[in-house]
PDB file of N, CA and C in Angstrom:
ATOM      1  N   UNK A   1      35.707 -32.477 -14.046  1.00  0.00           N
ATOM      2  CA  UNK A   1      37.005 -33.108 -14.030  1.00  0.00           C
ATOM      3  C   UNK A   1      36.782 -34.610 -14.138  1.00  0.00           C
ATOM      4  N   UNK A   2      37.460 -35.134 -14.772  1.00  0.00           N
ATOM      5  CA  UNK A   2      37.213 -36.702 -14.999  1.00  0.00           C
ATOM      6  C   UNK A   2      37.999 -37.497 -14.157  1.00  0.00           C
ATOM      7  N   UNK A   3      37.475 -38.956 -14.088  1.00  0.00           N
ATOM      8  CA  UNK A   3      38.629 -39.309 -13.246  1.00  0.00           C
ATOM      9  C   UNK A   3      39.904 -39.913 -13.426  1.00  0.00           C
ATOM     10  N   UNK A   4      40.150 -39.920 -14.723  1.00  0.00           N
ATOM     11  CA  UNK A   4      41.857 -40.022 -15.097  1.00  0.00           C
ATOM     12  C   UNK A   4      42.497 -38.656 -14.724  1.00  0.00           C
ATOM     13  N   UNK A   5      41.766 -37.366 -14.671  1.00  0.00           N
ATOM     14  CA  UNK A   5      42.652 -36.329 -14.393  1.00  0.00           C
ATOM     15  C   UNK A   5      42.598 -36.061 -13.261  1.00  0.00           C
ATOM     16  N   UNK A   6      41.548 -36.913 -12.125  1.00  0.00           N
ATOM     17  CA  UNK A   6      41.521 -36.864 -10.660  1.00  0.00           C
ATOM     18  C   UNK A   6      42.732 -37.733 -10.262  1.00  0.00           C
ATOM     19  N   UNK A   7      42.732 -38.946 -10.729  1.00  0.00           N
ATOM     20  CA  UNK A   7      43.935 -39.676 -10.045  1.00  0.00           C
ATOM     21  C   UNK A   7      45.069 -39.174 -10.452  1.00  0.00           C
ATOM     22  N   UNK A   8      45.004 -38.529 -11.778  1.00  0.00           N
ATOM     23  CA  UNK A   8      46.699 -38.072 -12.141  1.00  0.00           C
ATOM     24  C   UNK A   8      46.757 -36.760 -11.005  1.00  0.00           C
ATOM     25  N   UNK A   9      46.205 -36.409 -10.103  1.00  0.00           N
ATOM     26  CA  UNK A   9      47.033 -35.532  -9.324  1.00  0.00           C
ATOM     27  C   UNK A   9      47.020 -36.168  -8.332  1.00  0.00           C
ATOM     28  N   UNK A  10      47.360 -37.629  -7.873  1.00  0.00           N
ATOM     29  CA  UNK A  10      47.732 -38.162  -6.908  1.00  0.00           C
ATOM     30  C   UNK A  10      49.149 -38.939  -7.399  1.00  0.00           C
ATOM     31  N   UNK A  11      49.330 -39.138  -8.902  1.00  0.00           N
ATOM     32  CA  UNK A  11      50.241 -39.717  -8.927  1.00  0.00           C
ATOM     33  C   UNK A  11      50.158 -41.224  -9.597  1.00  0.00           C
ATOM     34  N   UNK A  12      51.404 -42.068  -9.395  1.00  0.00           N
ATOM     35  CA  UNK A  12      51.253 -43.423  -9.618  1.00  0.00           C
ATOM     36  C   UNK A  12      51.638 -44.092  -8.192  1.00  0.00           C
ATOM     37  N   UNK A  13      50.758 -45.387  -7.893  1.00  0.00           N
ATOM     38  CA  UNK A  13      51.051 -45.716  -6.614  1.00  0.00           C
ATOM     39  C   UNK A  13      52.332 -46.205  -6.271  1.00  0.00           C
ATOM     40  N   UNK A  14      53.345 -46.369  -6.366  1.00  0.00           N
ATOM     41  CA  UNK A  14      54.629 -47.080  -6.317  1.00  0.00           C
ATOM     42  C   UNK A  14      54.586 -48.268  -5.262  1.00  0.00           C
ATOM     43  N   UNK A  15      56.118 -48.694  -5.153  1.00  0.00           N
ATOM     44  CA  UNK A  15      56.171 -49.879  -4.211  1.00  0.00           C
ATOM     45  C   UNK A  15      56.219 -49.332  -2.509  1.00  0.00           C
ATOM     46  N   UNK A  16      56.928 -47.884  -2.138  1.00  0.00           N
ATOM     47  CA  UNK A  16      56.861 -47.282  -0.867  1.00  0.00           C
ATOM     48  C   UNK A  16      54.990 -46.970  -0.570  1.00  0.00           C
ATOM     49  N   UNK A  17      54.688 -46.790  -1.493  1.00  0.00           N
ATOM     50  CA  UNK A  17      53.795 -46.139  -1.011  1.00  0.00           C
ATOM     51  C   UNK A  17      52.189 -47.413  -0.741  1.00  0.00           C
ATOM     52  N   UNK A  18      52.858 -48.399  -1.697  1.00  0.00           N
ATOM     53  CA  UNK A  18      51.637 -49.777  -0.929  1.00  0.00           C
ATOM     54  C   UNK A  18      52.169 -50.109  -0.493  1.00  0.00           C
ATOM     55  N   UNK A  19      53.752 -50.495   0.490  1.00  0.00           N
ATOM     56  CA  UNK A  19      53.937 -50.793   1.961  1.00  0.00           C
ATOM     57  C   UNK A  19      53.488 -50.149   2.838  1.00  0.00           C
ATOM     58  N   UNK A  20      53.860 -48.594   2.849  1.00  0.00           N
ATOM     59  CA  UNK A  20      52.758 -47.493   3.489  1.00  0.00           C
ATOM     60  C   UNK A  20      51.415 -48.047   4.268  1.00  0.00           C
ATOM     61  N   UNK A  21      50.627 -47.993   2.868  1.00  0.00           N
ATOM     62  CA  UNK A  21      48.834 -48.577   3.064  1.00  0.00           C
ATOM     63  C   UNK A  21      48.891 -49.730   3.583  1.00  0.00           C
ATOM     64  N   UNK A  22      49.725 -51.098   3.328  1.00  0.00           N
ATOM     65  CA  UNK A  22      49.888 -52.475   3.834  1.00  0.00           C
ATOM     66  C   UNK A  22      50.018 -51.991   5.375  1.00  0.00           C
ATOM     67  N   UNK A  23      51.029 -51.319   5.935  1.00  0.00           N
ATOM     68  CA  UNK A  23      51.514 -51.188   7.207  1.00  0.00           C
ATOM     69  C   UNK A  23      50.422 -50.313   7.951  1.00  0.00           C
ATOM     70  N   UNK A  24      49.429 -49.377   7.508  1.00  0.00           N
ATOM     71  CA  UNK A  24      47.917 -48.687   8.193  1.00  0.00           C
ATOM     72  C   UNK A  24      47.076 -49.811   8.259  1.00  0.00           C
ATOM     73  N   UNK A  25      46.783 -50.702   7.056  1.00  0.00           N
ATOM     74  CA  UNK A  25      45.927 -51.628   7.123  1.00  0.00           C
ATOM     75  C   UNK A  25      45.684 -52.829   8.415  1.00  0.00           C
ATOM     76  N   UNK A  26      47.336 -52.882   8.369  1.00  0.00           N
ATOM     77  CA  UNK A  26      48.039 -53.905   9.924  1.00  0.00           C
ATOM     78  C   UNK A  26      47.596 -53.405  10.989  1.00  0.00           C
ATOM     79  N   UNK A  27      47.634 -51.983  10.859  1.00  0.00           N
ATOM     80  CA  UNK A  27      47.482 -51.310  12.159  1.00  0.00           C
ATOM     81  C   UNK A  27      46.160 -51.299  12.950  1.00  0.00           C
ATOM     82  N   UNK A  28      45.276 -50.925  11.707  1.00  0.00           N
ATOM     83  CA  UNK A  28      43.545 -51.135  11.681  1.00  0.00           C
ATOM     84  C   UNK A  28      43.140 -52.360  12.002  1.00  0.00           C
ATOM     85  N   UNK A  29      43.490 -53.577  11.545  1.00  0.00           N
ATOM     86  CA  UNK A  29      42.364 -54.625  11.165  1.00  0.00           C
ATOM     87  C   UNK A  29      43.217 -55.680  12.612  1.00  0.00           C
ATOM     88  N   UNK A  30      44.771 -55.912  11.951  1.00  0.00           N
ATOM     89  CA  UNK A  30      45.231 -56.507  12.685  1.00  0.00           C
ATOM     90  C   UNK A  30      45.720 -57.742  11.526  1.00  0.00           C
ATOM     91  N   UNK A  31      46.615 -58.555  11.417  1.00  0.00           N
ATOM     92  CA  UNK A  31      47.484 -59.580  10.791  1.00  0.00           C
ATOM     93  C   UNK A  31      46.527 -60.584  10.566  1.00  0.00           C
ATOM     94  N   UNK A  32      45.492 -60.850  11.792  1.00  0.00           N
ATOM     95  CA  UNK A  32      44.452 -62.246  11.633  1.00  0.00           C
ATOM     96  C   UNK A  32      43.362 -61.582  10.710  1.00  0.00           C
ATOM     97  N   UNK A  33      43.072 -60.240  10.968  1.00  0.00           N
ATOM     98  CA  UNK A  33      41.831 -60.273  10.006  1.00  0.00           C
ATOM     99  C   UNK A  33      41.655 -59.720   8.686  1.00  0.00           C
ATOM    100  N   UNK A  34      43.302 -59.390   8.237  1.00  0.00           N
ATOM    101  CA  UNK A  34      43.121 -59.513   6.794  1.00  0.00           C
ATOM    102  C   UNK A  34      43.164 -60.334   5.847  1.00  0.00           C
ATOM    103  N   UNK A  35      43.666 -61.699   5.873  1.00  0.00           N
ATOM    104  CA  UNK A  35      43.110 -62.679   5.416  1.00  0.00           C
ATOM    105  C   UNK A  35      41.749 -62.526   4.739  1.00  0.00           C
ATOM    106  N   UNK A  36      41.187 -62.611   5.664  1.00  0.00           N
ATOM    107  CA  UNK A  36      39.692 -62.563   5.624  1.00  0.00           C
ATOM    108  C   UNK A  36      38.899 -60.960   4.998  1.00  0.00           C
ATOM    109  N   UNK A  37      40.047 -60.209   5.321  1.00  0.00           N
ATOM    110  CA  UNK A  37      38.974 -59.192   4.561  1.00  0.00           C
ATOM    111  C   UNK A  37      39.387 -59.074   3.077  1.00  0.00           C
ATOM    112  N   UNK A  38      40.567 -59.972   2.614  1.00  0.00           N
ATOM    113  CA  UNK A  38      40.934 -60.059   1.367  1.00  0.00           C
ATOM    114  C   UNK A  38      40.026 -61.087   0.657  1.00  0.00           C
ATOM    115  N   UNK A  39      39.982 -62.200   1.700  1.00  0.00           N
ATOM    116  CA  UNK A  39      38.678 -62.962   0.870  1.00  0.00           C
ATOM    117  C   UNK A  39      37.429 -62.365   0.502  1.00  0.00           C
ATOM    118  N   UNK A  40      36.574 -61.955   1.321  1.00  0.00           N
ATOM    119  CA  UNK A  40      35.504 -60.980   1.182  1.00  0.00           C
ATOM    120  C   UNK A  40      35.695 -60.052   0.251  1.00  0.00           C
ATOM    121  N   UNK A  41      36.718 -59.456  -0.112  1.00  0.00           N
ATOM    122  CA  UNK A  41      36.864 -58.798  -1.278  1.00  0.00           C
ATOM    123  C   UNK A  41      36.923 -59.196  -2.373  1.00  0.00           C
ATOM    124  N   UNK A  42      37.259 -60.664  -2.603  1.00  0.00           N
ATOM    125  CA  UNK A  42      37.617 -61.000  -3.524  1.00  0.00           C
ATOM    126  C   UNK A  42      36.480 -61.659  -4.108  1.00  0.00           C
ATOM    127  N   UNK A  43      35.849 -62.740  -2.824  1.00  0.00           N
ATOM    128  CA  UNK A  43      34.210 -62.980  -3.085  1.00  0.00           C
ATOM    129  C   UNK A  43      33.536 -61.856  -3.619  1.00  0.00           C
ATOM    130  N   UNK A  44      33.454 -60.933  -3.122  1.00  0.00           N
ATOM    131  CA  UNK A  44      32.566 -59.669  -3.460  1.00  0.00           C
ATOM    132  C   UNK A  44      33.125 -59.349  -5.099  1.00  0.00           C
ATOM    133  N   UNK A  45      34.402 -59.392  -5.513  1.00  0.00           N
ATOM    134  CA  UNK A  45      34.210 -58.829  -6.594  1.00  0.00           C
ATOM    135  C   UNK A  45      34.000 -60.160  -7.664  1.00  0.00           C
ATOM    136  N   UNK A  46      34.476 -60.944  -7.274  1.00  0.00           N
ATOM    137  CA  UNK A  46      33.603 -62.083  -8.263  1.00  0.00           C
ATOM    138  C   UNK A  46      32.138 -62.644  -8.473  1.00  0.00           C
ATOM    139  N   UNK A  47      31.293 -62.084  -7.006  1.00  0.00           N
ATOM    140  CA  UNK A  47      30.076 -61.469  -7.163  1.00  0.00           C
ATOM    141  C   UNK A  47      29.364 -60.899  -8.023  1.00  0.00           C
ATOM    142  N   UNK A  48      30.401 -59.782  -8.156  1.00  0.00           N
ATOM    143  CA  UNK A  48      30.014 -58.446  -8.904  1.00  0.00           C
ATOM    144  C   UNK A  48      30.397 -59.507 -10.683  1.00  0.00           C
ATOM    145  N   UNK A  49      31.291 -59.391 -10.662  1.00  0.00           N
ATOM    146  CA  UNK A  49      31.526 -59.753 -12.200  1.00  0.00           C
ATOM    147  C   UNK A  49      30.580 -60.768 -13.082  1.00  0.00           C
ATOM    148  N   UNK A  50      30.297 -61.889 -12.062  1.00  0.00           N
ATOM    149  CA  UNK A  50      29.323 -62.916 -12.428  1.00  0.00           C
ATOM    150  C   UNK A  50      27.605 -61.887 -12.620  1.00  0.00           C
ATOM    151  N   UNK A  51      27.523 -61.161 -11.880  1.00  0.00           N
ATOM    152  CA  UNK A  51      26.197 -60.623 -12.194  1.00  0.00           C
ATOM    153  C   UNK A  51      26.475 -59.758 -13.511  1.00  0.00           C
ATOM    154  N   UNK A  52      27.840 -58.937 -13.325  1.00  0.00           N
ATOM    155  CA  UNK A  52      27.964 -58.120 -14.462  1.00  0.00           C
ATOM    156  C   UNK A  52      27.395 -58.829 -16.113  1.00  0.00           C
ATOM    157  N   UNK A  53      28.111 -60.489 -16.040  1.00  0.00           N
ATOM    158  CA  UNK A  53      28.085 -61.437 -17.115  1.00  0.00           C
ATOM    159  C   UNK A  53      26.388 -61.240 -17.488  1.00  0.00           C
ATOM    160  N   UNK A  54      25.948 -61.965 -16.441  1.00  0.00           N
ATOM    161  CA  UNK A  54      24.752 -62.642 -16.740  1.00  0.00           C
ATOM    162  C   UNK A  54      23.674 -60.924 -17.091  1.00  0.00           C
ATOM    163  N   UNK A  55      24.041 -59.967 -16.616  1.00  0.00           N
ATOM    164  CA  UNK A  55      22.878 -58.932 -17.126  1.00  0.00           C
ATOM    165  C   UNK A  55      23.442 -58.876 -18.745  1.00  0.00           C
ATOM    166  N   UNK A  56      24.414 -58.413 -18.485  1.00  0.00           N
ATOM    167  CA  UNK A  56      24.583 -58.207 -20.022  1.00  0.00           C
ATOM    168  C   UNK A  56      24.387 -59.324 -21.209  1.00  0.00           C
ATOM    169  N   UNK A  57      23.728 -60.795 -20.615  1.00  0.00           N
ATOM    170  CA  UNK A  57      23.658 -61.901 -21.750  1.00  0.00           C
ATOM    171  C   UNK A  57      22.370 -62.002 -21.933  1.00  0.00           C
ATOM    172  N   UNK A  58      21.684 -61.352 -20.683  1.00  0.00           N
ATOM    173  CA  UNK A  58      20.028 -61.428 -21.037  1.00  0.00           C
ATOM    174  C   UNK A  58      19.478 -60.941 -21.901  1.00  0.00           C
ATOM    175  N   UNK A  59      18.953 -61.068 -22.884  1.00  0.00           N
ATOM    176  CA  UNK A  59      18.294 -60.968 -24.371  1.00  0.00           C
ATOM    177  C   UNK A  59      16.854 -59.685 -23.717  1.00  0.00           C
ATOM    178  N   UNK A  60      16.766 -58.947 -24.405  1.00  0.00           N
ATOM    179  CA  UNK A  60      15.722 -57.651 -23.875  1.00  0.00           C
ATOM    180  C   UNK A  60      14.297 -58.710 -24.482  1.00  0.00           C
ATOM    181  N   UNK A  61      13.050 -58.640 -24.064  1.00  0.00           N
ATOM    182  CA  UNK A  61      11.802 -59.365 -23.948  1.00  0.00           C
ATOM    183  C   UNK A  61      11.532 -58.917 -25.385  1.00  0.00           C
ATOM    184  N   UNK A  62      10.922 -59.743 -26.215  1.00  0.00           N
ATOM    185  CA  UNK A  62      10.252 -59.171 -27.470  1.00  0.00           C
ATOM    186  C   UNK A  62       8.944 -58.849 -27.148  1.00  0.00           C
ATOM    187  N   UNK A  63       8.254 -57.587 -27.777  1.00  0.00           N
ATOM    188  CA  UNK A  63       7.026 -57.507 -27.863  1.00  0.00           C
ATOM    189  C   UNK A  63       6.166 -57.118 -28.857  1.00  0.00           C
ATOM    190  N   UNK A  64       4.858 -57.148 -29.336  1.00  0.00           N
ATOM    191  CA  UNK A  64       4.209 -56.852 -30.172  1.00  0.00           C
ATOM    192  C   UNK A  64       4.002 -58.168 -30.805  1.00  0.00           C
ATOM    193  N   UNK A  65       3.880 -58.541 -32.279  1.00  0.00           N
ATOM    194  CA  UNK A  65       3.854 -59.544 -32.813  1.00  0.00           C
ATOM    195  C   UNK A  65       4.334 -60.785 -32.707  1.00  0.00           C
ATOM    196  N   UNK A  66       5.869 -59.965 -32.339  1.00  0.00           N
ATOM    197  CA  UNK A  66       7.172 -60.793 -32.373  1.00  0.00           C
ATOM    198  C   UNK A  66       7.152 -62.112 -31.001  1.00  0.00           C
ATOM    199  N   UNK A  67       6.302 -61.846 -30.187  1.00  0.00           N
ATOM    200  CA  UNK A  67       6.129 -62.805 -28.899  1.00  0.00           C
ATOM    201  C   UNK A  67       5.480 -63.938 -29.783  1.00  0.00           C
ATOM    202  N   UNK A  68       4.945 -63.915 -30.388  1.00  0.00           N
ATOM    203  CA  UNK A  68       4.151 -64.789 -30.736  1.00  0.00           C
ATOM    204  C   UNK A  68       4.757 -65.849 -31.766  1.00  0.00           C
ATOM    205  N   UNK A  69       6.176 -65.950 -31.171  1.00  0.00           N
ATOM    206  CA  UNK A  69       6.685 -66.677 -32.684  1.00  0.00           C
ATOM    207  C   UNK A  69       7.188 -66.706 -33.604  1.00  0.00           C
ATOM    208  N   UNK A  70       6.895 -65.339 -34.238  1.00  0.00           N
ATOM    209  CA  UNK A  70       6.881 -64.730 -35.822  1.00  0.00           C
ATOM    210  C   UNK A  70       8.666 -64.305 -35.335  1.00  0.00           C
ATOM    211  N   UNK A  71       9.221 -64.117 -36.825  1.00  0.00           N
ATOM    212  CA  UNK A  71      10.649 -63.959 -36.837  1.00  0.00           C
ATOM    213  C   UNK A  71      10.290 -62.716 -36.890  1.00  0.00           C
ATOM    214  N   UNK A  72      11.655 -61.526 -36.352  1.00  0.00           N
ATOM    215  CA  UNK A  72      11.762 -60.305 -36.743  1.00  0.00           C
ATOM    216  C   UNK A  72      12.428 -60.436 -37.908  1.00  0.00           C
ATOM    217  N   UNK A  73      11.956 -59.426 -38.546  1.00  0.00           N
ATOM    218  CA  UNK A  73      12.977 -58.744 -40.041  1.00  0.00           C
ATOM    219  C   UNK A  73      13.127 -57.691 -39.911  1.00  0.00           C
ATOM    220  N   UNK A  74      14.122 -57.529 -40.471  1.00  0.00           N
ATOM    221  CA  UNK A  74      14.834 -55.399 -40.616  1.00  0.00           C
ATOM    222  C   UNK A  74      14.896 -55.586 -42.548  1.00  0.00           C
ATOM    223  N   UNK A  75      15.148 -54.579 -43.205  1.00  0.00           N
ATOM    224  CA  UNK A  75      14.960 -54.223 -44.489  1.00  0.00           C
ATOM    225  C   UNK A  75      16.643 -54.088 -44.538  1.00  0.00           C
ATOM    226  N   UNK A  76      17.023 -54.970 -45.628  1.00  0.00           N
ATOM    227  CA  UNK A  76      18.657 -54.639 -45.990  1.00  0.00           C
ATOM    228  C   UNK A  76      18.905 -52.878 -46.206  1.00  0.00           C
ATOM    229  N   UNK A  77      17.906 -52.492 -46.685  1.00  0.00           N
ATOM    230  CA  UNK A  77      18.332 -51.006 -47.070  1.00  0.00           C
ATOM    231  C   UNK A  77      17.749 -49.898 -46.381  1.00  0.00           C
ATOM    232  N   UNK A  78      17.114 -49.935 -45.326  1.00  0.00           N
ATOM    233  CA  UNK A  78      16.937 -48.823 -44.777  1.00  0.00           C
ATOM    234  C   UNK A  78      16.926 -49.153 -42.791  1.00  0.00           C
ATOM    235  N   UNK A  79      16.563 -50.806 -43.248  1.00  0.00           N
ATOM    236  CA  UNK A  79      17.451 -51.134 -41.338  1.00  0.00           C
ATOM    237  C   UNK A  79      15.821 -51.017 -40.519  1.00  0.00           C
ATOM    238  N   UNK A  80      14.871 -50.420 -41.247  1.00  0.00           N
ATOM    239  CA  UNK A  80      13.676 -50.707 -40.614  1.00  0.00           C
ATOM    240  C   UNK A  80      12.822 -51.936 -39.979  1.00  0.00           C
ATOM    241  N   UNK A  81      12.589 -51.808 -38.820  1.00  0.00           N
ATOM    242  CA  UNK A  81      12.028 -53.467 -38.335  1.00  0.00           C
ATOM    243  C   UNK A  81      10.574 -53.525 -38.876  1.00  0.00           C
ATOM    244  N   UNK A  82      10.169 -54.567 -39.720  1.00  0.00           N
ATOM    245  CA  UNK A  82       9.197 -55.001 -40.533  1.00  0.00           C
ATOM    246  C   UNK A  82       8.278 -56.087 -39.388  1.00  0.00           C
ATOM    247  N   UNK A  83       7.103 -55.444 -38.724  1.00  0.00           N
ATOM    248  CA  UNK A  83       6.312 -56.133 -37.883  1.00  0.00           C
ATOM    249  C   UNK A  83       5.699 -56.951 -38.602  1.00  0.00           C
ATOM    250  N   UNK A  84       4.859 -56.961 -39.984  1.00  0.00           N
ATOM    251  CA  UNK A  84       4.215 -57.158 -40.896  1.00  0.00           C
ATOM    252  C   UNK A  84       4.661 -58.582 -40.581  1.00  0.00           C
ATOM    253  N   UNK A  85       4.217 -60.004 -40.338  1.00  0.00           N
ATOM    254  CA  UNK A  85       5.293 -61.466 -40.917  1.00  0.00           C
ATOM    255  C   UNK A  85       4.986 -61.730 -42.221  1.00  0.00           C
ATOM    256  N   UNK A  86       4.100 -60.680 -42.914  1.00  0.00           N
ATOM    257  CA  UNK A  86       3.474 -61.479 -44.536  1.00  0.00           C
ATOM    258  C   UNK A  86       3.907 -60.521 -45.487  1.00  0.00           C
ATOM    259  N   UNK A  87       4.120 -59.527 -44.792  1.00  0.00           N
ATOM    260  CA  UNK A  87       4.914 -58.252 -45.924  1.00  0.00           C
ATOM    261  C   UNK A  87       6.262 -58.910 -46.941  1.00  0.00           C
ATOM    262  N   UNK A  88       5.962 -58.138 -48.114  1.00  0.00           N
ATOM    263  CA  UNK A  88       7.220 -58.631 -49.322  1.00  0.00           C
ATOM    264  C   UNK A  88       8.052 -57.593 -49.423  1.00  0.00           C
ATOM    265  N   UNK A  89       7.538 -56.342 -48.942  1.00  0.00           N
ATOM    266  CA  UNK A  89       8.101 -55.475 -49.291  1.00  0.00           C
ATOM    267  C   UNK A  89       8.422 -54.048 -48.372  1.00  0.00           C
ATOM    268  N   UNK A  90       9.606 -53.595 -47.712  1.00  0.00           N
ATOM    269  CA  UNK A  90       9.048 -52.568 -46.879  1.00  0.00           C
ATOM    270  C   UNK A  90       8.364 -51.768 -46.695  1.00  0.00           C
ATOM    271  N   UNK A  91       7.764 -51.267 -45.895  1.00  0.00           N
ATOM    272  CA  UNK A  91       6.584 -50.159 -45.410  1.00  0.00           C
ATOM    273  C   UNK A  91       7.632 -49.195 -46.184  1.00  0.00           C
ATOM    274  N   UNK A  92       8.917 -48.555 -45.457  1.00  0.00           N
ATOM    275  CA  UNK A  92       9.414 -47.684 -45.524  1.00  0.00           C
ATOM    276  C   UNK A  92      10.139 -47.119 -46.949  1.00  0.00           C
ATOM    277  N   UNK A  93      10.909 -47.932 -47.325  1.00  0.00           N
ATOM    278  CA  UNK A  93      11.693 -47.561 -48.639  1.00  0.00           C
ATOM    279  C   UNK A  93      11.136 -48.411 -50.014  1.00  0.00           C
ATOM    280  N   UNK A  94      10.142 -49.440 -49.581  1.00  0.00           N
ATOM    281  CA  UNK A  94       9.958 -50.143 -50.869  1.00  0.00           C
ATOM    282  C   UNK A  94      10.575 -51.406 -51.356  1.00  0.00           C
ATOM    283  N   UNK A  95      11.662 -51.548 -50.733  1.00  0.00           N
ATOM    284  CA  UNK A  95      13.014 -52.495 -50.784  1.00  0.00           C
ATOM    285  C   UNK A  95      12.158 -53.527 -50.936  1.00  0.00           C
ATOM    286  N   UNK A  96      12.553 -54.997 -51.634  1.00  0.00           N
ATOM    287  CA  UNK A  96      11.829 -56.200 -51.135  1.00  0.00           C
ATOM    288  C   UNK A  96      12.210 -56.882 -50.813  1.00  0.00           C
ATOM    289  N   UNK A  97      11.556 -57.767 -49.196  1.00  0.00           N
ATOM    290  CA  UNK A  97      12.026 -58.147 -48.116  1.00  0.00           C
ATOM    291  C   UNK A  97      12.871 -59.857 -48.512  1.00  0.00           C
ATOM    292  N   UNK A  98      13.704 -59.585 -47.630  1.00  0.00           N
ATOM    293  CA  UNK A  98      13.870 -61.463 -48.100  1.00  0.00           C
ATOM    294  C   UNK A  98      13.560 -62.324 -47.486  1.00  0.00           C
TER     295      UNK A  98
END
């Protein structure tokens, strides 16, 4: 079961029903300490998002030849990565490199 078809059998949350949760929350924490647990949440998820950024901008490590400087090439016509830096022509299809 996925979870769009898990929450659709709870429904949509309406406006009764987050006064509801607002008015348990009061009950639990207390008026002074949700403030604060809204900040912490909010820190926490801007936490999260800033790390989300930065993994996904990190470039994966090159290795083999390619550390050393040398440009990668792929072959217009078959998309193959050409380790070779002196090759004219692909290993794979023959194509010649540009």
């Amino acid at each position: 079961m996925s979870l769009l078809a898990a929450l659709g059998l709870f429904g949509t949350l309406g406006t009764p029903e987050l006064i509801i949760i607002l008015i348990i929350l009061l009950l639990i924490f207390g008026a002074s300490k949700l403030p604060q647990l809204g900040g912490a949440m909010g820190k926490t998820i801007k936490a999260f998002k800033s790390e989300m950024k930065d993994g996904m901008a990190e470039e994966p490590a090159k290795t083999g030849p390619a550390q050393a400087g040398a440009e990668v090439r792929f072959c217009a016509k078959c998309g193959v990565e050409v380790k070779d830096a002196e090759a004219t022509y692909c290993p794979k299809c023959g194509k010649a490199l540009p």
